[in-house]
Structures are given as C-alpha cells and as structure tokens.
N, C-alpha and C. Protein backbone atom coordinates (compact mmCIF):
# COMPACT_ATOMS: atom_id res chain seq x y z
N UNK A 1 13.00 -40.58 53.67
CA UNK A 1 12.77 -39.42 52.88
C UNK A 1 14.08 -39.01 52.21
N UNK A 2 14.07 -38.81 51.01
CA UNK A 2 15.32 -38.26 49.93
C UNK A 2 15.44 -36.90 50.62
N UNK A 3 16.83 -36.31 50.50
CA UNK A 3 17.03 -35.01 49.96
C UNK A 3 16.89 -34.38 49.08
N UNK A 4 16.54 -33.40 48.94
CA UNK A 4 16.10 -31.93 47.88
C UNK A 4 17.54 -31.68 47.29
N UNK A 5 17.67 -32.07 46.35
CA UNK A 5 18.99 -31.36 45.89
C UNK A 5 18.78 -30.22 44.69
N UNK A 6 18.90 -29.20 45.03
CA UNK A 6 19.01 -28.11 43.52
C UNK A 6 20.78 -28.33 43.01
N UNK A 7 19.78 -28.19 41.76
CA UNK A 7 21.32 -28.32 41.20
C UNK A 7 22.05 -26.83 41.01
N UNK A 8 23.23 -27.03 40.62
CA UNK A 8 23.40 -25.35 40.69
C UNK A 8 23.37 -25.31 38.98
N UNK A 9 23.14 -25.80 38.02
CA UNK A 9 22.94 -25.24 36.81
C UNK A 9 21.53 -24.71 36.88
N UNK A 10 20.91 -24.66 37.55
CA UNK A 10 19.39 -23.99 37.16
C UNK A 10 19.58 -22.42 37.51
N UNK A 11 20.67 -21.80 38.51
CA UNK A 11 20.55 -20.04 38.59
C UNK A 11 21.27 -20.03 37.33
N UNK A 12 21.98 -21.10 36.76
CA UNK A 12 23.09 -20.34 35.23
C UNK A 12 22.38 -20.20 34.31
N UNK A 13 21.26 -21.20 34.30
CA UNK A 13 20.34 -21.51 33.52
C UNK A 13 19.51 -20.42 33.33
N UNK A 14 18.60 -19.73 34.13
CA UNK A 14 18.16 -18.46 34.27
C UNK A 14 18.49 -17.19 33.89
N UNK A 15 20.34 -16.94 34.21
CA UNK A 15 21.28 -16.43 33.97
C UNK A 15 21.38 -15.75 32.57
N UNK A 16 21.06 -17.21 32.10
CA UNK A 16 21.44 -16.91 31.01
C UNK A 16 20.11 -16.91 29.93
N UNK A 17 19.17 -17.19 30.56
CA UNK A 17 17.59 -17.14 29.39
C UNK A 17 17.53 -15.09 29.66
N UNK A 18 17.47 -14.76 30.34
CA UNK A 18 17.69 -13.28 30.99
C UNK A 18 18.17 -12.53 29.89
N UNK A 19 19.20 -13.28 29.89
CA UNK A 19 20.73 -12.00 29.17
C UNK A 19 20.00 -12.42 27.47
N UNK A 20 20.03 -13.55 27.33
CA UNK A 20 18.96 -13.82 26.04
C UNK A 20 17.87 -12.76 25.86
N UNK A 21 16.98 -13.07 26.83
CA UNK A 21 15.39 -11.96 26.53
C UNK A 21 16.08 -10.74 26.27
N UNK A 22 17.14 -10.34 27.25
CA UNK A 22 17.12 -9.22 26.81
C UNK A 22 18.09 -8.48 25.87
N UNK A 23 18.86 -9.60 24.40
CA UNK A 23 19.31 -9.46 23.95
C UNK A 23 18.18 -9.59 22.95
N UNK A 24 17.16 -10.02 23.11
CA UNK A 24 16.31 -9.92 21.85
C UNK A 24 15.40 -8.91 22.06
N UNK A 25 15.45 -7.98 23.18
CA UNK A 25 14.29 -6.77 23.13
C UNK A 25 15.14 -6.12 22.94
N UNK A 26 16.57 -5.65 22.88
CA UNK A 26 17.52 -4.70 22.42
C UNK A 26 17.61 -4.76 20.76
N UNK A 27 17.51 -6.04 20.57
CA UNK A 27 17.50 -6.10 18.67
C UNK A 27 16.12 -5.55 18.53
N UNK A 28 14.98 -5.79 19.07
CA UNK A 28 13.88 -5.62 18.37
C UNK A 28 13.69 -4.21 18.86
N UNK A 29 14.10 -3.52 19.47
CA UNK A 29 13.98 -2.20 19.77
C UNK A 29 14.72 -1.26 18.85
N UNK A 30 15.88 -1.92 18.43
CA UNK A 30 17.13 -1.36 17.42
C UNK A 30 16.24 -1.56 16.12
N UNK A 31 15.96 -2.44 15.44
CA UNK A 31 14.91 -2.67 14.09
C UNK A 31 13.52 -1.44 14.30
N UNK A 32 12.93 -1.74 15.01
CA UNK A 32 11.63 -0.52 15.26
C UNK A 32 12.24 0.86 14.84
N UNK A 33 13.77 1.02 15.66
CA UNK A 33 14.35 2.35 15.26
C UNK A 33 14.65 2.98 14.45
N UNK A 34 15.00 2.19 13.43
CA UNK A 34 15.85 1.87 12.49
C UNK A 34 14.29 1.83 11.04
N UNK A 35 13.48 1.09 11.62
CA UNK A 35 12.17 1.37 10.41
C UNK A 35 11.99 2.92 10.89
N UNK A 36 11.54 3.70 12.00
CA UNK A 36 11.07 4.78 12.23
C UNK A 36 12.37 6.03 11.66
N UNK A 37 13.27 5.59 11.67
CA UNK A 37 14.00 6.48 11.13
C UNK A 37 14.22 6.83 9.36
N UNK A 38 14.28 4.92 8.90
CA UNK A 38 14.38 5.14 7.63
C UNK A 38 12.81 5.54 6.59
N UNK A 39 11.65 5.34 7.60
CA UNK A 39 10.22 6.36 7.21
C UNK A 39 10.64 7.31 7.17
N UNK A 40 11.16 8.14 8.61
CA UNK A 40 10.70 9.52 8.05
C UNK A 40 11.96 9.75 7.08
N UNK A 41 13.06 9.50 6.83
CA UNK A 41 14.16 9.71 5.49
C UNK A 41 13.20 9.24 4.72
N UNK A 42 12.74 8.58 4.45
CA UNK A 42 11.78 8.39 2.87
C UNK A 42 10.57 9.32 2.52
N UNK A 43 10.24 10.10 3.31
CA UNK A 43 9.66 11.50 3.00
C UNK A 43 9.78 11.94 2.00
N UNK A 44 8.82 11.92 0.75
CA UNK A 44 9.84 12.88 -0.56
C UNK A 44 9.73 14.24 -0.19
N UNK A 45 10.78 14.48 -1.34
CA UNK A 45 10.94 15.85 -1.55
C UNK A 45 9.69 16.60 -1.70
N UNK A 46 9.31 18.01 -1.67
CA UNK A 46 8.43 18.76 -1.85
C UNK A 46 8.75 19.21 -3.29
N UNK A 47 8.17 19.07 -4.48
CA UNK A 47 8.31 19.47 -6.13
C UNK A 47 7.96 20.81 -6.54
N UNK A 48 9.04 21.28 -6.83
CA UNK A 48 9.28 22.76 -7.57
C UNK A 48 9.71 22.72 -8.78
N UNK A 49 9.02 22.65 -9.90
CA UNK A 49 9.06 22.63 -11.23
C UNK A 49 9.62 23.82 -11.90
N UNK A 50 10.83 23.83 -12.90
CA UNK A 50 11.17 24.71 -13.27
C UNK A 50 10.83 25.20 -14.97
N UNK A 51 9.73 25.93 -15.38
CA UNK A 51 9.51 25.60 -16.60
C UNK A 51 9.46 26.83 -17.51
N UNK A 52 9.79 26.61 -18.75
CA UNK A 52 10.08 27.38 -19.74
C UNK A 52 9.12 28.76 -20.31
N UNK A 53 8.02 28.50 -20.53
CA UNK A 53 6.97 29.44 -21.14
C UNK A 53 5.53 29.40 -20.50
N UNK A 54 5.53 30.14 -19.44
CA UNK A 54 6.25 31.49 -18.46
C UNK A 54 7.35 30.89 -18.42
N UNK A 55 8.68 31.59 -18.13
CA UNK A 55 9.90 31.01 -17.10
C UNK A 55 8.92 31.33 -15.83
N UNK A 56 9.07 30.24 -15.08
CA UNK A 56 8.47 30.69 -13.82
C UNK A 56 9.10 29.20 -12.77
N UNK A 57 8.71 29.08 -11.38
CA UNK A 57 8.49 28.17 -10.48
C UNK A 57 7.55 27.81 -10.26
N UNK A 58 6.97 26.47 -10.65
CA UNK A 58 5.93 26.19 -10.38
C UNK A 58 5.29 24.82 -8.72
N UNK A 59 5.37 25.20 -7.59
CA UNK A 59 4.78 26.45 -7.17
C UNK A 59 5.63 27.68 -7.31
N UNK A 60 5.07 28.78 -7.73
CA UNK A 60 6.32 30.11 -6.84
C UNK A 60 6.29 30.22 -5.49
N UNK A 61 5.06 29.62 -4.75
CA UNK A 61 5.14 30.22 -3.53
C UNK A 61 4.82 28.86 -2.97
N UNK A 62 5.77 28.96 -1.95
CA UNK A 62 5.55 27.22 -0.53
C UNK A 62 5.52 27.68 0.79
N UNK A 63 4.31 26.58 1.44
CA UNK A 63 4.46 27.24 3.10
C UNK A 63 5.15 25.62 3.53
N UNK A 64 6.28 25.53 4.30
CA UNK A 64 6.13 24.58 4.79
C UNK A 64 6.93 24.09 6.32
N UNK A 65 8.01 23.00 6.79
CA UNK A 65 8.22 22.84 7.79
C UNK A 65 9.12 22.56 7.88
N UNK A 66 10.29 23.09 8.80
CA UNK A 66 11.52 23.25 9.49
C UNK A 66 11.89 21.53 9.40
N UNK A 67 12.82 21.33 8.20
CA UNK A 67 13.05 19.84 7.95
C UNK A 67 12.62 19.08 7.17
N UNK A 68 11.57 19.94 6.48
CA UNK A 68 11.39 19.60 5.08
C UNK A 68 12.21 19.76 3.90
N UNK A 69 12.60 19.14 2.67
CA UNK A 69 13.11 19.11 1.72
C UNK A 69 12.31 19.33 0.95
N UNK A 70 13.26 20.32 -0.54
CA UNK A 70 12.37 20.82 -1.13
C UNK A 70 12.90 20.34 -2.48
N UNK A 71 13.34 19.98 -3.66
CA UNK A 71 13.37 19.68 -4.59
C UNK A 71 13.32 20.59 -6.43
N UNK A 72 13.83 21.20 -6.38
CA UNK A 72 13.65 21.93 -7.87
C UNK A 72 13.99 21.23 -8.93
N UNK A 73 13.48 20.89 -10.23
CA UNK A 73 13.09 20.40 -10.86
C UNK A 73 13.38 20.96 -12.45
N UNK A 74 14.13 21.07 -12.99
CA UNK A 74 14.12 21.29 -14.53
C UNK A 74 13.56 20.66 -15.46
N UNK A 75 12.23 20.95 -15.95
CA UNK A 75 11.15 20.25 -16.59
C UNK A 75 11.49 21.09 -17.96
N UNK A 76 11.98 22.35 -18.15
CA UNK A 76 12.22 22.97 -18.99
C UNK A 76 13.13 21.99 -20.30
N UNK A 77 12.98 23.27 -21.36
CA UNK A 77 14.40 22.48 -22.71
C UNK A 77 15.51 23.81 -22.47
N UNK A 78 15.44 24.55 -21.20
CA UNK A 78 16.49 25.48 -21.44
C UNK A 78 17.06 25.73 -20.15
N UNK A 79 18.28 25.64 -19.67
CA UNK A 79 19.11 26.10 -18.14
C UNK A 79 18.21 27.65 -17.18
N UNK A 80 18.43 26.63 -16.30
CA UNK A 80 17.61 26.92 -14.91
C UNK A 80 18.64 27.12 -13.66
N UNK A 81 17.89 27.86 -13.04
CA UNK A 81 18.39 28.29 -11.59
C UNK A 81 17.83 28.41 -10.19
N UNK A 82 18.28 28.05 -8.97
CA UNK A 82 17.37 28.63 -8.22
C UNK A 82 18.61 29.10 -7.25
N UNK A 83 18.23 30.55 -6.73
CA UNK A 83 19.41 30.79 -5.30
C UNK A 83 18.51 31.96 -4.99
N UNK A 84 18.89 31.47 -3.50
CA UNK A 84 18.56 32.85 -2.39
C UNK A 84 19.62 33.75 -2.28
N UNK A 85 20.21 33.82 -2.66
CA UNK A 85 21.79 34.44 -2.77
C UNK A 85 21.87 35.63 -3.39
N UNK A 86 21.91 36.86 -2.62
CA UNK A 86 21.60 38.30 -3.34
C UNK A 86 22.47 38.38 -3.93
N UNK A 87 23.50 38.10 -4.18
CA UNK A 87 25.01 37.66 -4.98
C UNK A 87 24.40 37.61 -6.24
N UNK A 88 23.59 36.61 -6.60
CA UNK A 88 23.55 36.31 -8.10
C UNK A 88 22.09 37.24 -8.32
N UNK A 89 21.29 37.81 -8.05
CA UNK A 89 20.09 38.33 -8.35
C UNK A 89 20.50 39.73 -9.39
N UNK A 90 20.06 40.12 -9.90
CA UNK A 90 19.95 41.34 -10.60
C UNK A 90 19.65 42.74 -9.78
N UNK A 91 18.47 42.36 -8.78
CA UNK A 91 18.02 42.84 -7.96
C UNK A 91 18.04 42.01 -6.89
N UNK A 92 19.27 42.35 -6.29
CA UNK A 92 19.57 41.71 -4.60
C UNK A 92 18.76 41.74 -4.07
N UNK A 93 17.26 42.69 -3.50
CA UNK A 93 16.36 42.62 -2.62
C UNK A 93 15.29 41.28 -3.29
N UNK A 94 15.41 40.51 -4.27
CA UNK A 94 14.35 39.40 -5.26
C UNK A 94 14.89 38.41 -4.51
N UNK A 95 16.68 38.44 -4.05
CA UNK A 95 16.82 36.98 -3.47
C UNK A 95 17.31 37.31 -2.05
N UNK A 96 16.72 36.30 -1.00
CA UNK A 96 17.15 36.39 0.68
C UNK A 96 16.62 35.11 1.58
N UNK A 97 17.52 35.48 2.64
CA UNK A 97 17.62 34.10 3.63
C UNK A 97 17.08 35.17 4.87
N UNK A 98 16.70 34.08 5.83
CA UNK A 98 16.28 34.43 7.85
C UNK A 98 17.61 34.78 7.84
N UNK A 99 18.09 35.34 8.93
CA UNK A 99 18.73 35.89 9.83
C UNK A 99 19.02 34.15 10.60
N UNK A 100 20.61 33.90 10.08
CA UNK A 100 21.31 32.44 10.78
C UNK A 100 20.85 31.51 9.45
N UNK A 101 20.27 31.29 8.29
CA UNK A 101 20.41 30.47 7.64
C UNK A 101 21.41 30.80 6.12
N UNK A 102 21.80 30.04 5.59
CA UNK A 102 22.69 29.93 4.78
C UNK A 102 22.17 29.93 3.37
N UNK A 103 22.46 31.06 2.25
CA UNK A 103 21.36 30.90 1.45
C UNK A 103 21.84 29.59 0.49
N UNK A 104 21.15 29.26 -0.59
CA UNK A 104 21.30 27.88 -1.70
C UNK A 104 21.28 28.19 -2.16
N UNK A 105 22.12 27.34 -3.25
CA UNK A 105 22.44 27.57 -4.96
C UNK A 105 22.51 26.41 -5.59
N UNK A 106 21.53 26.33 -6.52
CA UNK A 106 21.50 25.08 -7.54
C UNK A 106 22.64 25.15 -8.60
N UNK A 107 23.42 25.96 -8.69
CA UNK A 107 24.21 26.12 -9.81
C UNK A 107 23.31 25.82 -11.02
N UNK A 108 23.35 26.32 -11.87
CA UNK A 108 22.89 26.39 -13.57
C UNK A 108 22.32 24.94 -13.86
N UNK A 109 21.20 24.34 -13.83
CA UNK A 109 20.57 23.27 -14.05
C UNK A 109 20.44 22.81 -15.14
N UNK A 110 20.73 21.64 -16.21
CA UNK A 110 20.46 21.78 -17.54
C UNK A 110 19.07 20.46 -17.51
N UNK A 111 18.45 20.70 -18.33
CA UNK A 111 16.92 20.01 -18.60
C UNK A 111 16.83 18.73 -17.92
N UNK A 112 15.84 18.24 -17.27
CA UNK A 112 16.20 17.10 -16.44
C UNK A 112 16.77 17.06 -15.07
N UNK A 113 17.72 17.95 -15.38
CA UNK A 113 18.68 18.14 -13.55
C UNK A 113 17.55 18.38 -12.39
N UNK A 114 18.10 18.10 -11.17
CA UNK A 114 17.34 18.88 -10.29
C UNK A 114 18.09 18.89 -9.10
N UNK A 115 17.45 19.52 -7.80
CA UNK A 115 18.75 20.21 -6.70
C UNK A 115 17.92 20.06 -5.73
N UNK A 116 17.89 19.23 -4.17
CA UNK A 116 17.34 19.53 -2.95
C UNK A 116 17.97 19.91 -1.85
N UNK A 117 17.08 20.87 -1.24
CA UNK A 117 17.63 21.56 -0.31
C UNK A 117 17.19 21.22 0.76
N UNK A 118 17.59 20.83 1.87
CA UNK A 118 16.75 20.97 3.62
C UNK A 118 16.57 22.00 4.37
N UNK A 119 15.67 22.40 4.21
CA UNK A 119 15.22 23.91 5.34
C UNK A 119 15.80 23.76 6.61
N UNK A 120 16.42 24.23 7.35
CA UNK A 120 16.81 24.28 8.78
C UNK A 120 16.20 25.20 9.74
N UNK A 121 16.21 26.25 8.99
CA UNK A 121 15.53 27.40 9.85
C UNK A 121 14.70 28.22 9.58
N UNK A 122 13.49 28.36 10.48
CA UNK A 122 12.33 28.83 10.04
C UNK A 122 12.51 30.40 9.54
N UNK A 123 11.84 30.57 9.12
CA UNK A 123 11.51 32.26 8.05
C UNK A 123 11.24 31.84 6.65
N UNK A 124 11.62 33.36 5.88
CA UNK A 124 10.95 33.52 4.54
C UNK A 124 12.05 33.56 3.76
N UNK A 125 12.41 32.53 2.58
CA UNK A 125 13.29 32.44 1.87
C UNK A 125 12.77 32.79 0.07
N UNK A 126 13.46 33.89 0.16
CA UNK A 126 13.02 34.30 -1.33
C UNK A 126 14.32 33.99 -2.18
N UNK A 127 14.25 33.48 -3.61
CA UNK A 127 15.13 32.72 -4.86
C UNK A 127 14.88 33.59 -5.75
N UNK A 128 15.35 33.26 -6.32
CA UNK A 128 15.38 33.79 -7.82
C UNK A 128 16.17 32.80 -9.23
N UNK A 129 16.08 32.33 -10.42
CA UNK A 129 16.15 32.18 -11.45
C UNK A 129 17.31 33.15 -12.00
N UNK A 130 18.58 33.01 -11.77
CA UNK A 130 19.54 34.17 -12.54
C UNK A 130 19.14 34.48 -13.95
N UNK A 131 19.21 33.58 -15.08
CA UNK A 131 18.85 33.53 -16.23
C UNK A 131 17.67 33.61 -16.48
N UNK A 132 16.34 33.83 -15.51
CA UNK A 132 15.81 34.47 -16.15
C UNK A 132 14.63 35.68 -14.99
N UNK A 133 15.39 35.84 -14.18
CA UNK A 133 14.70 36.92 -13.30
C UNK A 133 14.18 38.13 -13.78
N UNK A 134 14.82 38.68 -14.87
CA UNK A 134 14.17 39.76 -15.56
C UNK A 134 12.58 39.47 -16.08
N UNK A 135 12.67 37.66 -16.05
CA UNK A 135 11.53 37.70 -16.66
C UNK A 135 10.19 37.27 -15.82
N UNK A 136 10.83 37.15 -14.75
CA UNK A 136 9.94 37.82 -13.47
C UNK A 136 10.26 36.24 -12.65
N UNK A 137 11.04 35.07 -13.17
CA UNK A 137 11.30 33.79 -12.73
C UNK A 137 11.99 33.86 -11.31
N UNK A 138 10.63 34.34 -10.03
CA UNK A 138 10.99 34.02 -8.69
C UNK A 138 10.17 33.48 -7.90
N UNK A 139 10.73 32.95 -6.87
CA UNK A 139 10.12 32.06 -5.90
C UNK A 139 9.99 32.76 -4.44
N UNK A 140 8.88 31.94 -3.66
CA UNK A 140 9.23 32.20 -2.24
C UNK A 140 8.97 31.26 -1.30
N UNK A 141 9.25 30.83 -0.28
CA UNK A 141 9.27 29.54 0.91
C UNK A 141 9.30 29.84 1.90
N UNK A 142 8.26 30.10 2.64
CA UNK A 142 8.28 30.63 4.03
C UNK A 142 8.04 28.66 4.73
N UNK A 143 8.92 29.05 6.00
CA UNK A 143 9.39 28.14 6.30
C UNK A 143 9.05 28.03 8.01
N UNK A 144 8.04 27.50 8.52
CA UNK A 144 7.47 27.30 10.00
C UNK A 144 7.68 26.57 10.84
C-alpha cells in the first residue's frame, strides 16, 4: 500500500482562490455602489421657469423633499432673479428662509442662464424676483 501524501501547495492553493473570491465581491460590491450613488446624482433638477409676460415663476409654488434640487430657469428675453434673501426684496417679509438654513441667490440671470439650489432643510422658503417683485414676480417652496 502507497502513502497518502498531501502536498502542501493545496492549503496555498485555497489560500489564495479565497483572497481572490473575495477580492471580486469587494469590486462587485464597490460597482453596485457606485451605480446606486451615481442614480440617485442623476436625479434632475426640479424646473422653475422664469418668464417675462406675467413676470412670474412658473411653478410659483413647490412642495417638495429635503435633498431635492431645484433649478430656475430664464426662459425670459429680459434679466431675472431668484433670492430668499430679505436683503434684496423691496418688501423683506416677500423673501425668507427656516430657522438654520441659508437663504440663495441666483445673482441677476440673463436669458438662457439658470441657477440650482439643494434644499437642506425642511420648511417654507419664500424668493422673490428683485427686478421685478413689484410686479408681483414671487415664489414659494415648502420643503418636507
């Protein structure tokens, strides 16, 4: 009767199919991540049209969700605005932020331009149109 000999390359052998498998469920776990992340970044923007005759926002009014982006839009032939910023309003109480969020400013938009913002924190964010708030060009975004 022969002897049984194991060789000793078969535990390296193992060793090393191991460290393999599980160098390929770490890549394929990293790719899955990596699609699930760059989905939800490809989320568009939410469209806020800024247009001439009404001056108005079209929507004026958005309900939406803590991490949503919102998008304003100069569809107009004449400079546009949007800020929550009682700073620039005519009537400071037309523009406001929650309590802890930071208000936005598109700076002066010229035809074509447009400006997105990311909501962070939930409440009611009212804008305003500097150039043309008198003419009633305001918005609002309550934010859940």
């Amino acid at each position: 009767m022969q002897p049984i000999v194991v060789s000793r390359k078969i535990p390296s052998l193992l060793v090393g199919l191991g460290i393999l498998g599980l160098g390929i469920a770490l890549v394929i776990a990293a790719l899955v991540g990596v699609h699930l992340r760059s989905a939800s970044a490809s989320t568009p923007p939410i469209l806020v049209k800024m247009v001439d005759m009404p001056a108005t926002f079209q929507p004026a009014r958005l309900s939406i969700r803590v991490g949503d982006t919102v998008e304003w839009k100069n569809d107009g032939n004449s400079v546009h605005h949007a800020s929550s910023d009682p700073s620039t309003a005519v009537n400071p109480s037309e523009a406001s932020t929650p309590s802890g969020a930071k208000p936005f400013d598109s700076g002066f938009l010229q035809p074509g331009q447009s400006f997105t913002y990311t909501f962070t924190v939930p409440g009611t964010y009212k804008y305003i149109c500097a150039p043309h708030e008198t003419s009633g060009m305001m918005g609002e975004i309550v934010v859940k």
